[in-house]
Protein backbone atom coordinates (compact mmCIF):
# COMPACT_ATOMS: atom_id res chain seq x y z
CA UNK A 1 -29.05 21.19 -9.50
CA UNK A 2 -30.70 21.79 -12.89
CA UNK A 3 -29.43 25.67 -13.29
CA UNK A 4 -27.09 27.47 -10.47
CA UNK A 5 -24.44 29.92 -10.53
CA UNK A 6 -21.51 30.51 -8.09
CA UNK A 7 -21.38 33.67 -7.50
CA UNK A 8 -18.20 35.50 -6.82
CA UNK A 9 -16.06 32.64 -6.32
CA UNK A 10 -11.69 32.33 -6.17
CA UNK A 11 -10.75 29.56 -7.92
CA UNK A 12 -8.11 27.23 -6.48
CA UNK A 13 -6.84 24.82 -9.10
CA UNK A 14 -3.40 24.59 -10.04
CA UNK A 15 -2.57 23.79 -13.32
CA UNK A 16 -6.54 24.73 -14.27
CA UNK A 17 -7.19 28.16 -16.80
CA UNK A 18 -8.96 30.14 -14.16
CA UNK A 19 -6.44 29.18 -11.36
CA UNK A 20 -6.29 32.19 -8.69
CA UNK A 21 -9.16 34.15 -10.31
CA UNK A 22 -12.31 35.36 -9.34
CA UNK A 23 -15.32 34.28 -11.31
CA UNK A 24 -18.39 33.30 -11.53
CA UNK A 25 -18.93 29.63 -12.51
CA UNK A 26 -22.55 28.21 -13.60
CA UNK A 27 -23.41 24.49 -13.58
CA UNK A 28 -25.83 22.93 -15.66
CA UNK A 29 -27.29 19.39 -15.62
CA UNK A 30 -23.81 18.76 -13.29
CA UNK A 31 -21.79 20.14 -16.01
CA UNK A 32 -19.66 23.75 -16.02
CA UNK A 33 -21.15 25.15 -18.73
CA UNK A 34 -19.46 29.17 -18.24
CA UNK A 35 -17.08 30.15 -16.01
CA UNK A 36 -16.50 34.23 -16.27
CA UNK A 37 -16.65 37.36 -14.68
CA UNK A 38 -20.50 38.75 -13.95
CA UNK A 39 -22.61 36.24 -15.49
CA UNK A 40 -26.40 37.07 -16.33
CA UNK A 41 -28.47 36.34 -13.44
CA UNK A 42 -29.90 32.67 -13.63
CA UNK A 43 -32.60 30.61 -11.77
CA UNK A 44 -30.74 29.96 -8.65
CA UNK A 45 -27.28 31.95 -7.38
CA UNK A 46 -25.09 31.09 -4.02
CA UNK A 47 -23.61 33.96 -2.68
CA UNK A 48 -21.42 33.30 0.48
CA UNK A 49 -18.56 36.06 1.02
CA UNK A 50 -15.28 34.25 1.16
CA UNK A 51 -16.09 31.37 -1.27
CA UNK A 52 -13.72 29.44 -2.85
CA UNK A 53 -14.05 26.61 -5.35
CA UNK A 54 -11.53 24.09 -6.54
CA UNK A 55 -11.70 20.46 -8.28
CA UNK A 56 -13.43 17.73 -5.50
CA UNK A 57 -11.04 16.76 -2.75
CA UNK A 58 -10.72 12.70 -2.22
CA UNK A 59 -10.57 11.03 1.04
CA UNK A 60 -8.04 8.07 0.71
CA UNK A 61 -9.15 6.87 3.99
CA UNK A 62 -12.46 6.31 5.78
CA UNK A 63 -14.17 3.54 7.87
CA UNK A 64 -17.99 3.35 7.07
CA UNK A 65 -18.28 0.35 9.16
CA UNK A 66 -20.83 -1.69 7.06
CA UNK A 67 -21.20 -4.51 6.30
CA UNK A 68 -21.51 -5.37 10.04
CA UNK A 69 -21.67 -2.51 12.38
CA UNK A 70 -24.13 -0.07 10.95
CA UNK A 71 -25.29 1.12 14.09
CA UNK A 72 -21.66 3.24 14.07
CA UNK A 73 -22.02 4.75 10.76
CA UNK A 74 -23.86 3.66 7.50
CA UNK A 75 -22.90 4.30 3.91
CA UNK A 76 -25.52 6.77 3.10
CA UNK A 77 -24.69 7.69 6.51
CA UNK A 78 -20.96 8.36 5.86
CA UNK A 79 -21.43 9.49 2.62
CA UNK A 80 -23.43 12.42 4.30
CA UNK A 81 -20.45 13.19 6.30
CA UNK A 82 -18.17 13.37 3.58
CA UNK A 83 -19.92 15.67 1.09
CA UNK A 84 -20.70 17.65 4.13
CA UNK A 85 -16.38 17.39 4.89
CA UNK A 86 -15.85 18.65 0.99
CA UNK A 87 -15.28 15.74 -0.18
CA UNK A 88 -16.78 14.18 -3.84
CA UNK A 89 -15.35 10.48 -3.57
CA UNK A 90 -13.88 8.53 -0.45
CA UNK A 91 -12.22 5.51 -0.57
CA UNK A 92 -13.62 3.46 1.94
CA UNK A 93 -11.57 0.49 4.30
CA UNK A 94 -12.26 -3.45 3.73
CA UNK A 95 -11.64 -4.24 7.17
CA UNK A 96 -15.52 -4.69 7.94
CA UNK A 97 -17.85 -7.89 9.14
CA UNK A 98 -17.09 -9.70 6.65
CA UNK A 99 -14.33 -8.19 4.81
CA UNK A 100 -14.07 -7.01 1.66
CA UNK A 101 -12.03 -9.51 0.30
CA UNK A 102 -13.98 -10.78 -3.13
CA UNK A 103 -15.86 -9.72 -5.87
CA UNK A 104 -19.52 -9.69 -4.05
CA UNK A 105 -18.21 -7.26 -1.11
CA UNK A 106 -17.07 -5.04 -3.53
CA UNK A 107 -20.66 -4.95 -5.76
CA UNK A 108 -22.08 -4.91 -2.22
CA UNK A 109 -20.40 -1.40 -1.50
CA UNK A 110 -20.74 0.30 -5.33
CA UNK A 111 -25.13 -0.79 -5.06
CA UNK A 112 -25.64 0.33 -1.23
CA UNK A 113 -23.78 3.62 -2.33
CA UNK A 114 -25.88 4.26 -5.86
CA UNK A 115 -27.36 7.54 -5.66
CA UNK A 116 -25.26 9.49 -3.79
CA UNK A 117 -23.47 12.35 -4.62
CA UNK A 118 -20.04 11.39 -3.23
CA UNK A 119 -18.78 8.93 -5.38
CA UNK A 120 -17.83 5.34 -3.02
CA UNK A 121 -14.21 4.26 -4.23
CA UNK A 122 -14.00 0.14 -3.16
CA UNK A 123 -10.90 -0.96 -1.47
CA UNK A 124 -9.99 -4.23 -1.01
CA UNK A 125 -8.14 -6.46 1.04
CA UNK A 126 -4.56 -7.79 0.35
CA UNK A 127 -5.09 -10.86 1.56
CA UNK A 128 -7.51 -13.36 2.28
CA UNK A 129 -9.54 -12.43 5.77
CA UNK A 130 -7.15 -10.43 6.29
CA UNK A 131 -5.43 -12.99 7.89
CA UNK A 132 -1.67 -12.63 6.02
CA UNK A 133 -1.94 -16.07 4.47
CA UNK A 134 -2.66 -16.25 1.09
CA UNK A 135 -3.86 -13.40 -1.50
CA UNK A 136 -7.43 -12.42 -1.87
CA UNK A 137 -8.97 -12.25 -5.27
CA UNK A 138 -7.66 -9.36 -6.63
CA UNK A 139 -8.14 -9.54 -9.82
CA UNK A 140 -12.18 -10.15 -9.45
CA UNK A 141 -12.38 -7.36 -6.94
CA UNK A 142 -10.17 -4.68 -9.44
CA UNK A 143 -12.55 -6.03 -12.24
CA UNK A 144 -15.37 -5.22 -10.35
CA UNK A 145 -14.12 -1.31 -8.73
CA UNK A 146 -11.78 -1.94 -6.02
CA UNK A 147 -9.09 1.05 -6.66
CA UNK A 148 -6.80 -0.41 -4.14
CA UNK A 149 -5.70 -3.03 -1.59
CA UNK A 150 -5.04 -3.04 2.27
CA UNK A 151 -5.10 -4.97 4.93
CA UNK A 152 -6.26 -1.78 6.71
CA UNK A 153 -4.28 -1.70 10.21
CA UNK A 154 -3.25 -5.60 9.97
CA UNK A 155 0.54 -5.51 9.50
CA UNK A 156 1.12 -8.11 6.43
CA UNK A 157 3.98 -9.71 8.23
CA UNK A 158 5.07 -12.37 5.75
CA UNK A 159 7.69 -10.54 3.77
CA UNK A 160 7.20 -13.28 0.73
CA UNK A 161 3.37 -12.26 1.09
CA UNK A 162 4.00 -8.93 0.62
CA UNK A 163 6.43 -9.23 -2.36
CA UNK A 164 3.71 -10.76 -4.61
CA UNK A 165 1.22 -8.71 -4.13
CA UNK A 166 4.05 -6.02 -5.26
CA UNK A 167 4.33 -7.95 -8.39
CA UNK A 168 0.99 -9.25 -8.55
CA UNK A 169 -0.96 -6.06 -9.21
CA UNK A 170 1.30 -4.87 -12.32
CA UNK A 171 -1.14 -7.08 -14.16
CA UNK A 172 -4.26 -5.93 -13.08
CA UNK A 173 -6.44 -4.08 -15.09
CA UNK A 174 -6.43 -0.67 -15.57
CA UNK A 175 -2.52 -0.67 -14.19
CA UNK A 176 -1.27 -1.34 -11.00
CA UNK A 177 -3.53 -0.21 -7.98
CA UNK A 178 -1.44 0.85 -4.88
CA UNK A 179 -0.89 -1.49 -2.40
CA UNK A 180 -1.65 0.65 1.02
CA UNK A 181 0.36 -0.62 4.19
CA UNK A 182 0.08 0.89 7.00
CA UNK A 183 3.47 0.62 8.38
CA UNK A 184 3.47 -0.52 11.67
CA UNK A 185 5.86 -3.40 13.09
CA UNK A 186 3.18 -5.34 15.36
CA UNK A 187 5.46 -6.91 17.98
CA UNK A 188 7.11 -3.67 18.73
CA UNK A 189 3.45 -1.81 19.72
CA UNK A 190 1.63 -4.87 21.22
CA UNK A 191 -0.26 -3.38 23.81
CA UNK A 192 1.10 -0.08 23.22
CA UNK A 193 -1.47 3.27 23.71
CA UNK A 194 0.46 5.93 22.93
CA UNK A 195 3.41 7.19 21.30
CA UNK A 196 6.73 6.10 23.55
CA UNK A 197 8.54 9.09 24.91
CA UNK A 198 8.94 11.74 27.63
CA UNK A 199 5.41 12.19 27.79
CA UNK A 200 4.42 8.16 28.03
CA UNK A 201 7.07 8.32 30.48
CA UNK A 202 5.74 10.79 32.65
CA UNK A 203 2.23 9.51 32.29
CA UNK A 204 2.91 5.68 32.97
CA UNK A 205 1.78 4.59 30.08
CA UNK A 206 3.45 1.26 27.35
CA UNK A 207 4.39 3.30 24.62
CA UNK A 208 4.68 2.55 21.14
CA UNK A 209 8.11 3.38 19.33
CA UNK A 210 8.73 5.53 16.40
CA UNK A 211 10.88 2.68 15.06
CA UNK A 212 7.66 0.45 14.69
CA UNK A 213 6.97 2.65 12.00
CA UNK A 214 10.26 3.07 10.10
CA UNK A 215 11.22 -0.42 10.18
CA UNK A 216 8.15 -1.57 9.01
CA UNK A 217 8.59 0.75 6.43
CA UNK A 218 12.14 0.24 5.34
CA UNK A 219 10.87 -3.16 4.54
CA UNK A 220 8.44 -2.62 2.43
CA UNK A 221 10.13 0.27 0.49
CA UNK A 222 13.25 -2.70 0.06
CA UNK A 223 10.42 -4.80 -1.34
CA UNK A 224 9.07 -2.02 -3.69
CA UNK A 225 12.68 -1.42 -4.89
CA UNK A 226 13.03 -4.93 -6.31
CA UNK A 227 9.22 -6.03 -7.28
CA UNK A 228 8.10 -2.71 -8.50
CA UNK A 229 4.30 -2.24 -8.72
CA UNK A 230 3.25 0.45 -6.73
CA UNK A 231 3.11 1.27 -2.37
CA UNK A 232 1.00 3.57 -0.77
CA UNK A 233 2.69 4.33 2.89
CA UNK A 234 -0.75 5.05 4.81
CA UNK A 235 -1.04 7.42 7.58
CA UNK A 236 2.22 7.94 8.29
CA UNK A 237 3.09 9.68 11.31
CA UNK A 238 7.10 9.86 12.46
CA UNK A 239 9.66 11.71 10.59
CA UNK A 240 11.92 8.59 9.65
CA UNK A 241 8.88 8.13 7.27
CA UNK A 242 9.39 11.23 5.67
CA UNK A 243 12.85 10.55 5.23
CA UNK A 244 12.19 6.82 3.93
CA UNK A 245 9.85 8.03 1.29
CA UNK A 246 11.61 11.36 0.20
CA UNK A 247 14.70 9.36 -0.20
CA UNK A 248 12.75 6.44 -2.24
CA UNK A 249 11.07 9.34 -4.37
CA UNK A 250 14.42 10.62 -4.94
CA UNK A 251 15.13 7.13 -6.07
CA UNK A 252 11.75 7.16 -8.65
CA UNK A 253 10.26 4.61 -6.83
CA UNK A 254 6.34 4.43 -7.04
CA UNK A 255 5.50 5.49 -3.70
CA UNK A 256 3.04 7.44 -2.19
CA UNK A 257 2.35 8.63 1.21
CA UNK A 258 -0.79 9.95 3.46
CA UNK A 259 -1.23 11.80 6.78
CA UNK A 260 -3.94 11.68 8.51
CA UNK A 261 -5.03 15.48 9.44
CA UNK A 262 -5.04 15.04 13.24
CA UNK A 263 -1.47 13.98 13.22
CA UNK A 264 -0.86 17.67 11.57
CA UNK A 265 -2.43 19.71 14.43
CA UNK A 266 -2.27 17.39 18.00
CA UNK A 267 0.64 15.90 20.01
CA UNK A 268 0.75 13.56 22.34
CA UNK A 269 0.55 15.96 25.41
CA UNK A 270 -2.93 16.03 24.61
CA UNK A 271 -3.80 12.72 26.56
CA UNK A 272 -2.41 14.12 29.52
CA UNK A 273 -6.44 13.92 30.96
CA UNK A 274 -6.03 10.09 29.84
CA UNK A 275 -9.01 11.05 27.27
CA UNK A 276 -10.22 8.27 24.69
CA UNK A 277 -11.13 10.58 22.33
CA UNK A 278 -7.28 11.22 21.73
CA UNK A 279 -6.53 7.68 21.49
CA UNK A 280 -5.84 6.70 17.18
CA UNK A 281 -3.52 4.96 15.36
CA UNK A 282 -0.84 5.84 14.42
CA UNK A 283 -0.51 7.05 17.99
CA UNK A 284 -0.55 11.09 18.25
CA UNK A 285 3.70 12.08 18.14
CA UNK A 286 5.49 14.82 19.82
CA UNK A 287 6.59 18.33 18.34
CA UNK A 288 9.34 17.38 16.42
CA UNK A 289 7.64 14.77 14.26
CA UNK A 290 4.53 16.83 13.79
CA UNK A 291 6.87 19.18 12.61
CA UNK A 292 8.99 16.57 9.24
CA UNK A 293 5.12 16.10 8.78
CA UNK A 294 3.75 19.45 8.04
CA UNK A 295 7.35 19.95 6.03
CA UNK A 296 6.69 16.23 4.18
CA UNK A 297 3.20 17.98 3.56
CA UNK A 298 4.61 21.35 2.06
CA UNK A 299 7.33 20.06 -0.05
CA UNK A 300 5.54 16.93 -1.46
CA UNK A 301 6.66 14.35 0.11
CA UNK A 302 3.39 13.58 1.29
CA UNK A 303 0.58 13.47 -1.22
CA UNK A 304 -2.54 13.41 0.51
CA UNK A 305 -3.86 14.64 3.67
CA UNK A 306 -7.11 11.94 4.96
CA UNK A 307 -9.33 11.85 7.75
CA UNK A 308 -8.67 8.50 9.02
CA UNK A 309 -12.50 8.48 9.56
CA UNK A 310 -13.06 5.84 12.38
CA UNK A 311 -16.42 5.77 13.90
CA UNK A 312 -16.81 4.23 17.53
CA UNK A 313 -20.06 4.08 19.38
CA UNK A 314 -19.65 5.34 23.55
CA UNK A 315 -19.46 1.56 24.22
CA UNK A 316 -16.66 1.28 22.89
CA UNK A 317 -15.03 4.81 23.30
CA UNK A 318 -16.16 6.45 26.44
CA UNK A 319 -14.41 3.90 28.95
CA UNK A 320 -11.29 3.78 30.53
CA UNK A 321 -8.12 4.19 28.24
CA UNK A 322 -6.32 1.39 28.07
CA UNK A 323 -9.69 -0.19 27.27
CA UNK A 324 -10.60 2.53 24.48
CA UNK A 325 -11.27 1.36 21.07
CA UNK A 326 -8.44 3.64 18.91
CA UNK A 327 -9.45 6.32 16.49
CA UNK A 328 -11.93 9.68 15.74
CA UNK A 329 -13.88 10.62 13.32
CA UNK A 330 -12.31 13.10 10.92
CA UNK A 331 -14.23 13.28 7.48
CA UNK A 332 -16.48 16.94 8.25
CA UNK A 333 -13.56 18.39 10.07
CA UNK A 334 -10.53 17.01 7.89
CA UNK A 335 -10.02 20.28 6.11
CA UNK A 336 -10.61 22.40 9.28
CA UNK A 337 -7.86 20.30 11.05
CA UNK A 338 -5.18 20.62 8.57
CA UNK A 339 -5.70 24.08 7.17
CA UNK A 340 -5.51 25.33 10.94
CA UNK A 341 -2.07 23.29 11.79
CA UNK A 342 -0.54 24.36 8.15
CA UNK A 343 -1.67 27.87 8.17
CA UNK A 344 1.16 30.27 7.70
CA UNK A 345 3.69 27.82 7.13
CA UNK A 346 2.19 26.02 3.89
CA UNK A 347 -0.01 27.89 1.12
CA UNK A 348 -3.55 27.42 -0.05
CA UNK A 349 -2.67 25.86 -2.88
CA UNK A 350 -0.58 23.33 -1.12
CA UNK A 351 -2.97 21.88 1.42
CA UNK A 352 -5.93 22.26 -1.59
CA UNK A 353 -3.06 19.88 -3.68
CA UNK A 354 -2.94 17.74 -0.78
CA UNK A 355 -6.49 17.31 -1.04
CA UNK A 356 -7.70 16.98 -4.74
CA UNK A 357 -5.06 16.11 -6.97
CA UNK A 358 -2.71 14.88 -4.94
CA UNK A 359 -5.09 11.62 -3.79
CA UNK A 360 -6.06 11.28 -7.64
CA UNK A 361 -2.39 10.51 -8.46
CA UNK A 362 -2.13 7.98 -5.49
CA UNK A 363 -5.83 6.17 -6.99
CA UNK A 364 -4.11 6.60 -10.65
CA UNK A 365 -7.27 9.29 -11.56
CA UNK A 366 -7.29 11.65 -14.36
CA UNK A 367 -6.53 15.47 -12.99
CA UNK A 368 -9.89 17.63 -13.00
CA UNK A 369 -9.84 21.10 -13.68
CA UNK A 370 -12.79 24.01 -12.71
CA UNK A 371 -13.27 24.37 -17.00
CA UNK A 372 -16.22 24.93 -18.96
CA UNK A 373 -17.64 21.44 -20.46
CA UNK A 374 -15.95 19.46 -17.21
CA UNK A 375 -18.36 17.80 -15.44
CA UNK A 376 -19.10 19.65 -12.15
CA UNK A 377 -16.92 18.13 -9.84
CA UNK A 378 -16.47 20.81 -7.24
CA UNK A 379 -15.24 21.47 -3.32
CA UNK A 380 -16.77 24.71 -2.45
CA UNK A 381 -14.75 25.92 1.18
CA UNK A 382 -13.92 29.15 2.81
CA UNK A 383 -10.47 28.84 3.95
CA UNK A 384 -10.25 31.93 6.32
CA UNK A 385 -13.37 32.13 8.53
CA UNK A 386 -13.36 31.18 12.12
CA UNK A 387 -15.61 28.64 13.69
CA UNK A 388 -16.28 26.37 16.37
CA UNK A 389 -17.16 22.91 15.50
CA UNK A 390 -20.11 21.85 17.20
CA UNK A 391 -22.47 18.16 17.37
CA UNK A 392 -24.76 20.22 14.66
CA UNK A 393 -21.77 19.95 12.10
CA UNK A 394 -21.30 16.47 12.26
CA UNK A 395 -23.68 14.12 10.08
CA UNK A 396 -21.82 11.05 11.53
CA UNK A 397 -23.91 8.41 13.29
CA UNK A 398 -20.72 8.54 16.01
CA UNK A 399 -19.41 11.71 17.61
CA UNK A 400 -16.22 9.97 19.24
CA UNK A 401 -13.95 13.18 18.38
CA UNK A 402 -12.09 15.53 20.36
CA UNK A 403 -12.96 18.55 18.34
CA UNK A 404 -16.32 19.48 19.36
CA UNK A 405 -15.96 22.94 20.98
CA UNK A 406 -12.58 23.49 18.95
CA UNK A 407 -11.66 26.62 17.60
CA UNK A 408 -10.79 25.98 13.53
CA UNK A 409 -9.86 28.53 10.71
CA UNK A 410 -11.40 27.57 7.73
CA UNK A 411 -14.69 25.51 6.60
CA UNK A 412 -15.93 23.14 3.81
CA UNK A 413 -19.04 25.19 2.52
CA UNK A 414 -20.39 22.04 0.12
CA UNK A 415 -20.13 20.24 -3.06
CA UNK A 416 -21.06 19.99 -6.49
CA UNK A 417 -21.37 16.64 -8.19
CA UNK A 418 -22.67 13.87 -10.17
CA UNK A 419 -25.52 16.32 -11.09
CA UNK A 420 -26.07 17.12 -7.25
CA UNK A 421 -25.47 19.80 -4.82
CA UNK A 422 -24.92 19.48 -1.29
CA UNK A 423 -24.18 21.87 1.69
CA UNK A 424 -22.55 21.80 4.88
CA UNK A 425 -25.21 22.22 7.46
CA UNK A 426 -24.31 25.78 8.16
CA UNK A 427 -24.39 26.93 5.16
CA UNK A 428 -28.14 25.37 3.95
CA UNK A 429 -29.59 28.24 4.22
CA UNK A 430 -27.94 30.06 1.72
CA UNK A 431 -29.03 29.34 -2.07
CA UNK A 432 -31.03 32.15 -3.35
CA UNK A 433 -33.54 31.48 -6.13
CA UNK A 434 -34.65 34.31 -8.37
């Protein structure tokens, strides 16, 4: 990417100079090095009608599955999928074979990923194996580029446990990384598939309560109150969430909040067929708490919108559903999803938010800006074409999604960064060279 220039381009950045404008923006040795109106033609030009540009989105969430189980996706593997999704950095999940739960895991991740142009974020776990016992080292995994800690879906359900790692992380270098739960009370959705109402009702199948999520919640909100430090409420999907956290935020706590883009667009109606493919968790809701979502979304109560990437090979997937592995993949169709359920209700320049600076204030980042002398850090998209999403679009070593055949408005087109450019698959064929 020695020499190209967007051509054309509306610039989403809120809070950047050329916010809202239309511009052409040339890149240089991965740095923006003009951003104007007509620029002198250079060495190499992308021209796609409808292109929009905006700082690089972050994933918060994502499951690469190695160390352990490569043969469902790889780093370089994943890392394809996400630049081809929009995004420059995902924060991948510890819960592999072996965890990440020490210094060497963490190195393992930041050398396998060396290269690449998304940038790998570590997390780490909470707690030792993630077994809820003691506290992993997280000191030696901050030192060495964990940017958080989770015990991934594993509820931490020692209450004591939970309060020093609260504490615990104020001291860590850099300032205190969030501490992502994923707030889910484990007794009450034992054995649980799906979210527990009319429709698990009708379709005979152990439900998992709303309340699971709340009270879980509530907890660890109680805990942040009198520890401090800093909680990340991941993938939240029920509106007494939404309440718990806009009330805490009210309160200035230091918590943040992520939905995972599937929870913005499908209900749980769709597993009427008894399809795997709609099997995650959090378990899809009904209307009315996809609805406090997309509103927690719009008036920031939510700060990030993830994929909740979770590859699955058929083994594991395509069986029956009680004996389905939970989640989808989500990184290449994670803006797609979201931009489809918000549109009309929620601007541009909210969901974009929800996707670039919103995670960066969750991870504690710097805010980036499309200005000249930045480094190139870039999410090119379209955000009004139509498309279906077919097995072509998706880099991912698993396929175990329900949206293949969809109907989405709106596209990632590619990235810029770390010197390198990379394109959605459809869109390859584009770059024109003088």
């Amino acid at each position: 990417m020695n020499d190209l220039i967007l051509r054309h381009v509306k610039v989403v950045d809120p809070g950047g100079a050329h916010h809202d404008a239309e511009v052409d923006i040339q890149v240089r040795d991965g740095v923006i090095v003009r951003v104007g109106g007509r620029l002198p033609k250079g060495p190499r030009d992308l021209r796609i009608p409808g292109l929009h540009a905006s700082p690089g989105w972050i994933d918060l969430r994502a499951d690469f599955r190695d160390p352990g189980e490569e043969w469902k996706q790889g780093i370089m593997n994943g890392l394809d999928a996400a630049a081809c999704g929009g995004f420059t950095a995902v924060c991948v999940m510890p819960g592999t074979e072996p965890v990440i739960d020490g210094r060497a895991g963490v190195e393992y991740l930041k050398r396998k990923a060396s290269g690449h142009a998304v940038n790998l974020l570590p997390t780490g776990t909470l707690t030792k194996g993630m077994l809820g016992q003691q506290l992993a080292e997280l000191h030696d995994m901050r030192q060495a580029g964990a940017v958080a800690f989770t015990d991934d879906l594993r509820a931490v359900r020692n209450t004591r446990l939970m309060l020093l790692a609260l504490q615990y992380v104020q001291g860590l270098p850099g300032g205190p990384p969030p501490v992502m739960a994923y707030p889910s009370d484990p007794d009450l959705v034992a054995k649980g598939i799906m979210h527990e109402g009319a429709m698990s009702a009708r379709l005979g199948l152990r439900g998992m309560p709303a309340m699971a999520e709340t009270i879980r919640l509530a907890r660890d909100i109680a805990l942040l109150e009198y520890a401090g430090g800093h909680l990340h409420a991941a993938t939240i999907s029920t509106a007494g969430a939404v309440d718990l956290i806009r009330q805490a935020k009210a309160r200035k706590l230091r918590i943040t909040a992520s939905v995972a883009a599937h929870h913005l667009l499908l209900d749980d109606g769709c597993l009427r067929g008894f399809e795997s493919c709609y099997k995650v968790l959090p378990p899809l809701r009904d209307a009315g708490h996809i609805e406090a979502l997309r509103e927690g979304v719009k008036d920031g109560t939510i700060d990030a919108i993830v994929s909740d990437h979770r590859p699955d090979d058929r083994e594991h997937k395509v069986v029956e559903l009680g004996q389905a592995a939970f989640g989808i993949i989500g990184l290449e169709t994670a803006f797609a999803v979201a931009n489809t359920a918000l549109k009309g209700s929620t601007s541009l320049r909210r969901i974009v938010q929800r996707f670039a600076s919103g995670p960066r204030n969750v991870l504690g980042l710097p805010e980036a800006h499309i200005v000249e002398g930045a480094a190139a850090d870039i999410t090119l998209f379209d955000p009004e074409i139509g498309w279906t999403c077919a097995e072509d679009d998706l880099p991912s070593r698993s396929h175990n999604t329900p949206f293949i055949g969809q109907r989405f408005t709106g596209r990632p087109v590619g990235i810029l960064a770390r010197g390198q450019q990379v394109l959605a698959p459809a869109y390859r064929s584009s770059l024109a060279t003088a």
